[in-house]
C-alpha atoms as a PDB file:
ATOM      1  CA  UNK A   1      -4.289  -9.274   3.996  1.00  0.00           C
ATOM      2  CA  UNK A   2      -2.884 -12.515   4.595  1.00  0.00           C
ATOM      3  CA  UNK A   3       0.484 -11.102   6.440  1.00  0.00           C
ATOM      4  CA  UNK A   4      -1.729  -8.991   8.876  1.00  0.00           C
ATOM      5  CA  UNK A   5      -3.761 -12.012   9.847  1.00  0.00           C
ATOM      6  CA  UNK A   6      -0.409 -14.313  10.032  1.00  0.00           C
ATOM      7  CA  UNK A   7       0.680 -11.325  12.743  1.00  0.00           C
ATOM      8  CA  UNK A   8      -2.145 -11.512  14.506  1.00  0.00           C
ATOM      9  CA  UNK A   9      -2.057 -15.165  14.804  1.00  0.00           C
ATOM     10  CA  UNK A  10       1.521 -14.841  16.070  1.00  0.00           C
ATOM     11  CA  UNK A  11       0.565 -12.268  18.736  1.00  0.00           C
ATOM     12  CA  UNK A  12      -2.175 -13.837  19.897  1.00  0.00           C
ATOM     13  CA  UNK A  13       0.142 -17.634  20.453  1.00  0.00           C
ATOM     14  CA  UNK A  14       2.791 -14.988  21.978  1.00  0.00           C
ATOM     15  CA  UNK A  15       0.247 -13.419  24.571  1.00  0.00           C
ATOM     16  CA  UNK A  16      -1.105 -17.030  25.287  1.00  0.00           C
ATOM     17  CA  UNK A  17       2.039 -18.308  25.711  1.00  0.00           C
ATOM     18  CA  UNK A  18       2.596 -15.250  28.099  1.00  0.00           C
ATOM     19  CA  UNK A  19      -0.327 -15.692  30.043  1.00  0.00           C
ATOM     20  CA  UNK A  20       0.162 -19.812  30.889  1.00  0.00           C
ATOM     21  CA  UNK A  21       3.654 -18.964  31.683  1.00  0.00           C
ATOM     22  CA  UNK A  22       2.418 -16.591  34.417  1.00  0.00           C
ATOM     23  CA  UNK A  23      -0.643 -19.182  35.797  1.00  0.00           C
ATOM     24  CA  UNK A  24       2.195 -22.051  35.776  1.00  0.00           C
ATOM     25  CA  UNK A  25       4.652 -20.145  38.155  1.00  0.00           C
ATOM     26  CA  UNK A  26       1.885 -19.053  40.243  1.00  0.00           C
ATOM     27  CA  UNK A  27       3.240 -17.275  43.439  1.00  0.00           C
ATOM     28  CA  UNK A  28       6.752 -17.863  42.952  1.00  0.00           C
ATOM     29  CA  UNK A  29       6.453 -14.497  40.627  1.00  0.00           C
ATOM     30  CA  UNK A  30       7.085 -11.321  42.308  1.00  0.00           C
ATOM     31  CA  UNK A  31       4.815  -8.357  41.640  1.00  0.00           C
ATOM     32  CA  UNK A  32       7.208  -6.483  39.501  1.00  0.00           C
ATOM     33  CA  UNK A  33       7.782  -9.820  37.307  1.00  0.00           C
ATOM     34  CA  UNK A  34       4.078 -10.174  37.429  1.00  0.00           C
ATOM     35  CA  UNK A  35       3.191  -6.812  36.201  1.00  0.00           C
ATOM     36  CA  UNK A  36       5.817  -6.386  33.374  1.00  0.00           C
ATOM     37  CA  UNK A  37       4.641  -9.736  32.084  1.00  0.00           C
ATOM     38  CA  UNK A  38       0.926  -8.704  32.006  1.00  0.00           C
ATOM     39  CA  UNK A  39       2.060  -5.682  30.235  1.00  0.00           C
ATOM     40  CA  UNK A  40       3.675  -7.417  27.561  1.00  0.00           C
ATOM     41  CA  UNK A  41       0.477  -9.471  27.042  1.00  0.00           C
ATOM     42  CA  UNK A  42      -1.513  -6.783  27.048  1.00  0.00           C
ATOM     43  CA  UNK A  43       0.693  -5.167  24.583  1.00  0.00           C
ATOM     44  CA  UNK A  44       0.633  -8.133  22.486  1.00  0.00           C
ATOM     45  CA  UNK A  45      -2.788  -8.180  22.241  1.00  0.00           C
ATOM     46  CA  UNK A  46      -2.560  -4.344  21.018  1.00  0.00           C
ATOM     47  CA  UNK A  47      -0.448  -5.603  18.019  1.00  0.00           C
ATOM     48  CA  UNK A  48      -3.269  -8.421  17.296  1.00  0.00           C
ATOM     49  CA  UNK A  49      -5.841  -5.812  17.647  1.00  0.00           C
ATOM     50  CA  UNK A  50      -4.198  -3.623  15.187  1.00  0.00           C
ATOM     51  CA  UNK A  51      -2.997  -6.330  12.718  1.00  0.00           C
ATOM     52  CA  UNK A  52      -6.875  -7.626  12.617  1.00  0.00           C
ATOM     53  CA  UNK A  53      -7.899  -4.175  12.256  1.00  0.00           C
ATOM     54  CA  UNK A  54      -5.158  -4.023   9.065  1.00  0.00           C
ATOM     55  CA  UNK A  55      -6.756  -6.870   7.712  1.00  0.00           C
ATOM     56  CA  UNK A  56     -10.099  -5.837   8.148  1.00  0.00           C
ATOM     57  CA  UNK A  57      -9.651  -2.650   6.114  1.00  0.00           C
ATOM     58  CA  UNK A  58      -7.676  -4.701   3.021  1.00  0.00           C
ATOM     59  CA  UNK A  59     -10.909  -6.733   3.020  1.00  0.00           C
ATOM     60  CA  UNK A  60     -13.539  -3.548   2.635  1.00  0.00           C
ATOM     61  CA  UNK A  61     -10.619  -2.318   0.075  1.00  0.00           C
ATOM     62  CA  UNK A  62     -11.645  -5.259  -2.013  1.00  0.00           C
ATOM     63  CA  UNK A  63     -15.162  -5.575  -1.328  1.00  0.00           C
ATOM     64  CA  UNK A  64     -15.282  -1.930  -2.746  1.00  0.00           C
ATOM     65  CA  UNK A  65     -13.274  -2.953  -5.755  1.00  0.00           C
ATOM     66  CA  UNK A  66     -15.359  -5.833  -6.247  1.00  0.00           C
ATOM     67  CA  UNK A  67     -18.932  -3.689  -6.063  1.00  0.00           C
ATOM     68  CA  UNK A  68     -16.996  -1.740  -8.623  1.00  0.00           C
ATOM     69  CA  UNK A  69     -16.192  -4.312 -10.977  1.00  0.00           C
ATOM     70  CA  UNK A  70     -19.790  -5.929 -10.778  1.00  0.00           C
ATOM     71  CA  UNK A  71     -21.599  -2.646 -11.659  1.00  0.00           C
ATOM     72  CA  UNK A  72     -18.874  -2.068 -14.473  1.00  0.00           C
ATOM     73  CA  UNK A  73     -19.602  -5.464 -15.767  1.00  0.00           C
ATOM     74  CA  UNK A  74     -23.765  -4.825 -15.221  1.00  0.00           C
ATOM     75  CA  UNK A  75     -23.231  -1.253 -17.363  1.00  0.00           C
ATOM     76  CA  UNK A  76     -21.295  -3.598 -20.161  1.00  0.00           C
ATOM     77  CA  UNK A  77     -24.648  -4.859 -21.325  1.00  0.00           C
ATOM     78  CA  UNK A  78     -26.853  -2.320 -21.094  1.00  0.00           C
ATOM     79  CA  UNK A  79     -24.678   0.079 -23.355  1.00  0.00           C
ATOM     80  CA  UNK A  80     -23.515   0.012 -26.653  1.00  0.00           C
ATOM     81  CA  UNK A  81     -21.085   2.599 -28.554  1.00  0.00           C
ATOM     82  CA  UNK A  82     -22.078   4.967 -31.260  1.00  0.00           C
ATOM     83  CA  UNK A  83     -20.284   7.571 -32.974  1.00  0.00           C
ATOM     84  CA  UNK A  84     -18.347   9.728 -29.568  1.00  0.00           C
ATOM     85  CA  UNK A  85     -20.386   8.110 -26.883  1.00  0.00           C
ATOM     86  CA  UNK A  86     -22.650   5.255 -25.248  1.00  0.00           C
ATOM     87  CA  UNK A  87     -25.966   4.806 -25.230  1.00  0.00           C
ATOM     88  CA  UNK A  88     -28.582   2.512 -23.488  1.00  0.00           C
ATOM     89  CA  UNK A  89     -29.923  -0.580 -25.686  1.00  0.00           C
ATOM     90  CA  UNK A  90     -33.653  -0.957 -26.103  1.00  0.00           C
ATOM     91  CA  UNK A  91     -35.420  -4.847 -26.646  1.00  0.00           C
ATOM     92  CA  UNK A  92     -34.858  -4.321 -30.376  1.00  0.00           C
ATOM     93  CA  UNK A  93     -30.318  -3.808 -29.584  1.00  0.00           C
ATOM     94  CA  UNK A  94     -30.660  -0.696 -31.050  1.00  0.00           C
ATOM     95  CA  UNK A  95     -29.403   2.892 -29.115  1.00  0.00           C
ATOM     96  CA  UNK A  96     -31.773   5.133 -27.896  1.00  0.00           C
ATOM     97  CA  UNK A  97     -31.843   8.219 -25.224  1.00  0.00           C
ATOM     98  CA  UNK A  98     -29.140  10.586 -24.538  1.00  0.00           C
ATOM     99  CA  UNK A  99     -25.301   9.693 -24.762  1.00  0.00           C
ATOM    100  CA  UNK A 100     -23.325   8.860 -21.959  1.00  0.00           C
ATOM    101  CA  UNK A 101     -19.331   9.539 -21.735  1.00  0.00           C
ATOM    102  CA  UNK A 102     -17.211   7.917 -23.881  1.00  0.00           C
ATOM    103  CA  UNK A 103     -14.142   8.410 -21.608  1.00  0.00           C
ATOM    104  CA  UNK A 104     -15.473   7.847 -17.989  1.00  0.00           C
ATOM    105  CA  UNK A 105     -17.197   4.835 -19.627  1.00  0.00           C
ATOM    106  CA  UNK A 106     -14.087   3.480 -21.398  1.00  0.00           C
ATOM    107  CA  UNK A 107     -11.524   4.413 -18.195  1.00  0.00           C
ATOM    108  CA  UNK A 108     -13.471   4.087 -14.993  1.00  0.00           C
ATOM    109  CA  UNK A 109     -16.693   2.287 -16.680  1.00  0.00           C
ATOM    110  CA  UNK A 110     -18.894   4.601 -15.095  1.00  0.00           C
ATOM    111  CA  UNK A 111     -21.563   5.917 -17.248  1.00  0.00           C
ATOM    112  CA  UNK A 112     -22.453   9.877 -17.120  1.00  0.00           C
ATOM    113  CA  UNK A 113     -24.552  11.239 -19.371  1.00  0.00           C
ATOM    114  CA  UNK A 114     -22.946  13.816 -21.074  1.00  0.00           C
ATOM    115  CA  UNK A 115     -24.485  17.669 -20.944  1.00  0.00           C
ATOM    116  CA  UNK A 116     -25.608  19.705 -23.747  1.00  0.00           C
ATOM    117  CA  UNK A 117     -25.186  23.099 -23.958  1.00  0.00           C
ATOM    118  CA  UNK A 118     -26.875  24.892 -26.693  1.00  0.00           C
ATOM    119  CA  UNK A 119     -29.325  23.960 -29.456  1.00  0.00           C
ATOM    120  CA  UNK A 120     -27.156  24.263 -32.464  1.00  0.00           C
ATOM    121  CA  UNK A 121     -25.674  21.712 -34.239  1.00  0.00           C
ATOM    122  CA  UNK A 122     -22.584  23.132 -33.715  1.00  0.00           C
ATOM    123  CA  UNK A 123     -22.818  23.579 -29.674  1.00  0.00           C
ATOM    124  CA  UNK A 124     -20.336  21.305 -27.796  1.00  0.00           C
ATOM    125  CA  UNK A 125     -21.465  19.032 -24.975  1.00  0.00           C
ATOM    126  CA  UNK A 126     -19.318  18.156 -21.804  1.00  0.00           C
ATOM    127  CA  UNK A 127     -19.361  15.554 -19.404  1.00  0.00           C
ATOM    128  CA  UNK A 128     -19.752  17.059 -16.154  1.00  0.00           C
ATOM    129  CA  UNK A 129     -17.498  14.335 -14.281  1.00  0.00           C
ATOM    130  CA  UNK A 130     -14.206  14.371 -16.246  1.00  0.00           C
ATOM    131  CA  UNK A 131     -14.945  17.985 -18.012  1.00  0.00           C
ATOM    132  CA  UNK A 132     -14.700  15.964 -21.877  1.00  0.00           C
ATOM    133  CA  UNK A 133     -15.799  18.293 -24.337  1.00  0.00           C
ATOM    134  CA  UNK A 134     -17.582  16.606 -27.849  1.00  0.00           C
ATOM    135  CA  UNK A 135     -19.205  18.099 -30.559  1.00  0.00           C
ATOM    136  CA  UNK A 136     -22.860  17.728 -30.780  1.00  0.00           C
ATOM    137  CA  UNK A 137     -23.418  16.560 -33.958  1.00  0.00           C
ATOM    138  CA  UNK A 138     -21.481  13.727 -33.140  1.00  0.00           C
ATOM    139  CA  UNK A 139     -23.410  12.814 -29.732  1.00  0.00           C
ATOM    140  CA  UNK A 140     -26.700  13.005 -30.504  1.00  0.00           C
ATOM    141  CA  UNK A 141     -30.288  11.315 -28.611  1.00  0.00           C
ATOM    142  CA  UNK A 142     -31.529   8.181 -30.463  1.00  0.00           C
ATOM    143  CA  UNK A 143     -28.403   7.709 -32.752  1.00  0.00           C
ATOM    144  CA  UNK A 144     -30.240   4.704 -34.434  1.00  0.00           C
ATOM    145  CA  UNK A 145     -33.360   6.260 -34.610  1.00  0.00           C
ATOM    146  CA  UNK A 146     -34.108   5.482 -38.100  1.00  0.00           C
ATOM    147  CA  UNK A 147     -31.735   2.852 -38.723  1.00  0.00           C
ATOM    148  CA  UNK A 148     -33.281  -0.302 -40.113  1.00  0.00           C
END
């Protein structure tokens, strides 16, 4: 980000430098000479153009990454691990509702609750982001439900 700026700065003092050399000679430039130095201004001013647009796309790159980041950090404490997954905390610090994925959690921090598919104990669940299969009896709602 800082390099595209730096070139825009430099095309910009290139294009003004351009520009006073063309009001100090005044009429003592032909047309031709006139022209071809108003095109290389103006084509200076392209490569500031496009250097500040360079720079303005790095800095919504990390503006993104930041938003990111802060809602990672925001789901860090509101979630706490049991057994294969994450669940919310209630007042009391304890787990309740249904389990979120243990691997978008733990690679992208992103929390997705994780789908169950059956009723049996032995039915597997998958996230339906990342396609992680886990058993049910090991993701289960309100894993601390009962635990003093």
């Amino acid at each position: 980000m800082i390099g595209e700026l730096t070139a825009a700065m430099a095309a910009l003092k290139a294009t003004n430098e351009v520009i006073r050399g063309v009001l100090a000679a005044d009429k003592a430039l032909s047309e031709a000479d006139l022209k071809f130095r108003l095109a290389d201004a103006a084509a200076t001013l392209l490569d500031a153009r496009a250097a500040v647009m360079d720079a303005q796309t790095a800095i919504d790159a990390r503006d993104v990454e930041i938003a990111r980041l802060n809602e990672a950090l925001a789901n860090r404490a509101k979630v706490v691990r049991r057994a294969n997954g994450y669940y919310e905390v209630d007042s009391d610090g304890k787990a309740v509702g249904e389990a979120y994925c243990q691997r978008c959690y733990e690679k992208d921090h992103a929390l997705y609750h994780i789908a169950y598919a059956g009723n049996t104990i032995d039915a597997k669940c998958t996230c339906p982001v990342c396609k992680s299969t886990y058993e049910r009896r090991f993701v289960r709602m309100n894993p601390d439900a009962g635990v003093a």
